[in-house]
Protein backbone atom coordinates (compact mmCIF):
# COMPACT_ATOMS: atom_id res chain seq x y z
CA UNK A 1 42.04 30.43 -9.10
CA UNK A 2 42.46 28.04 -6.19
CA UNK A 3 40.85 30.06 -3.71
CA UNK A 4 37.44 30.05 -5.89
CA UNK A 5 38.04 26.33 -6.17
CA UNK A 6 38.40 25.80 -2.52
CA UNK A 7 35.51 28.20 -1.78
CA UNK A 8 33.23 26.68 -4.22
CA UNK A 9 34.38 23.40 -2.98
CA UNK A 10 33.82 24.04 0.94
CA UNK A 11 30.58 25.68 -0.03
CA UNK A 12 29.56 22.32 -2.09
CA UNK A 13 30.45 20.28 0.89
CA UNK A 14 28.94 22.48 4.02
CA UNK A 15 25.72 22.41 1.51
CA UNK A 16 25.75 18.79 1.18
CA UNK A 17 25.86 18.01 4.54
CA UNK A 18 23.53 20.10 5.44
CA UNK A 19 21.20 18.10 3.48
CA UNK A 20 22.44 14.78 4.37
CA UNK A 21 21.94 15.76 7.90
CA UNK A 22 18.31 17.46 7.56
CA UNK A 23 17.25 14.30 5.26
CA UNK A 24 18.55 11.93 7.99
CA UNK A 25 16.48 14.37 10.87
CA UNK A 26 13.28 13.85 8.36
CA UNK A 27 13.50 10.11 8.72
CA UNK A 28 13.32 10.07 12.29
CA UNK A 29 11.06 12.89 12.98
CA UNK A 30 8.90 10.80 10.24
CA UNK A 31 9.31 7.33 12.38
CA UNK A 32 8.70 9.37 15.80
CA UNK A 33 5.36 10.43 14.58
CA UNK A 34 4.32 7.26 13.26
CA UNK A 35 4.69 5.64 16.50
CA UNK A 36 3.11 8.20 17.93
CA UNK A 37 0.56 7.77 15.72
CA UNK A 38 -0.43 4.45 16.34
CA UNK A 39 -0.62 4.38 20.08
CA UNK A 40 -3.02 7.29 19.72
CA UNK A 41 -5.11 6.10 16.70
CA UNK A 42 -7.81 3.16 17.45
CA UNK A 43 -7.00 0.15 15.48
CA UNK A 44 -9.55 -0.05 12.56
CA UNK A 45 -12.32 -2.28 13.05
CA UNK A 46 -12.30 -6.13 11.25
CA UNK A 47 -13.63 -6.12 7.96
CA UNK A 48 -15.30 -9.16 6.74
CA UNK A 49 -13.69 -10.70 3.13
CA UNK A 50 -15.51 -10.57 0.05
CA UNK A 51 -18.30 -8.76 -1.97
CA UNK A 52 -21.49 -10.41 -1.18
CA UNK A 53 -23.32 -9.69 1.56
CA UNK A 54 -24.79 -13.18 2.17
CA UNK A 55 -22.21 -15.06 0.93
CA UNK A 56 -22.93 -18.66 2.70
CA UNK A 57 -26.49 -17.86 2.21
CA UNK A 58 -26.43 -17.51 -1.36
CA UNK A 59 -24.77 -20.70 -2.08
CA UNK A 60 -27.33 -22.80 -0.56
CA UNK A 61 -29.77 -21.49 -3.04
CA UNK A 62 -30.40 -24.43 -5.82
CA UNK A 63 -31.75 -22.10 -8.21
CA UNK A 64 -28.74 -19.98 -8.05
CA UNK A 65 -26.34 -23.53 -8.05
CA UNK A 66 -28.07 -24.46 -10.86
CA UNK A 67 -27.85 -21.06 -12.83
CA UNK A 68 -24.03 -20.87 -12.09
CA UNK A 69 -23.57 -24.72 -12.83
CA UNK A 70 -25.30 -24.17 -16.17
CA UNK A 71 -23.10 -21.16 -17.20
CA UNK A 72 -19.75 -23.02 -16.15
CA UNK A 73 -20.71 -25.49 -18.11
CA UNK A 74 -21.84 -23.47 -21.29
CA UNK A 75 -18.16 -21.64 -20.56
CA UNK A 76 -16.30 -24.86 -20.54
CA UNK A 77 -18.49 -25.83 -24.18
CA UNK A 78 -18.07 -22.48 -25.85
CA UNK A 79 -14.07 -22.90 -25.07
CA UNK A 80 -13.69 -26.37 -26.35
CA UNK A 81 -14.50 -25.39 -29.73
């Protein structure tokens, strides 16, 4: 009975390590190619912020000032009661 013990021991440890060991390869096969990566791949372009595609433009429209004042301010009303 100790001989299975030890052998299913040993076997539980030699498979263990083996794992350990190809887990930590993985990691630094993983951090190799992303290094790799990024001195071949062209840094993405700038993109500008937001969702409008006049965005300083828009706001110098009075209409469109006045339209968004007036809703605020219905908002702020509608809350308050």
């Amino acid at each position: 009975m100790d001989e299975v013990m030890q052998g299913a021991l040993d076997l539980m440890l030699v498979g263990m390590g083996f794992v350990f060991s190809f887990l930590i390869i993985l990691v630094f096969v993983t951090m190799l190619m992303s290094r790799i990566a990024g001195r071949i791949a062209p840094p993405e372009p700038a993109r500008p912020r937001g969702g409008a595609q006049g965005g300083a433009d828009a706001m110098q429209d009075p209409k469109l000032k006045a339209v968004i004042s007036e809703a605020v301010a219905r908002h702020r009303a509608r809350r308050r009661q």
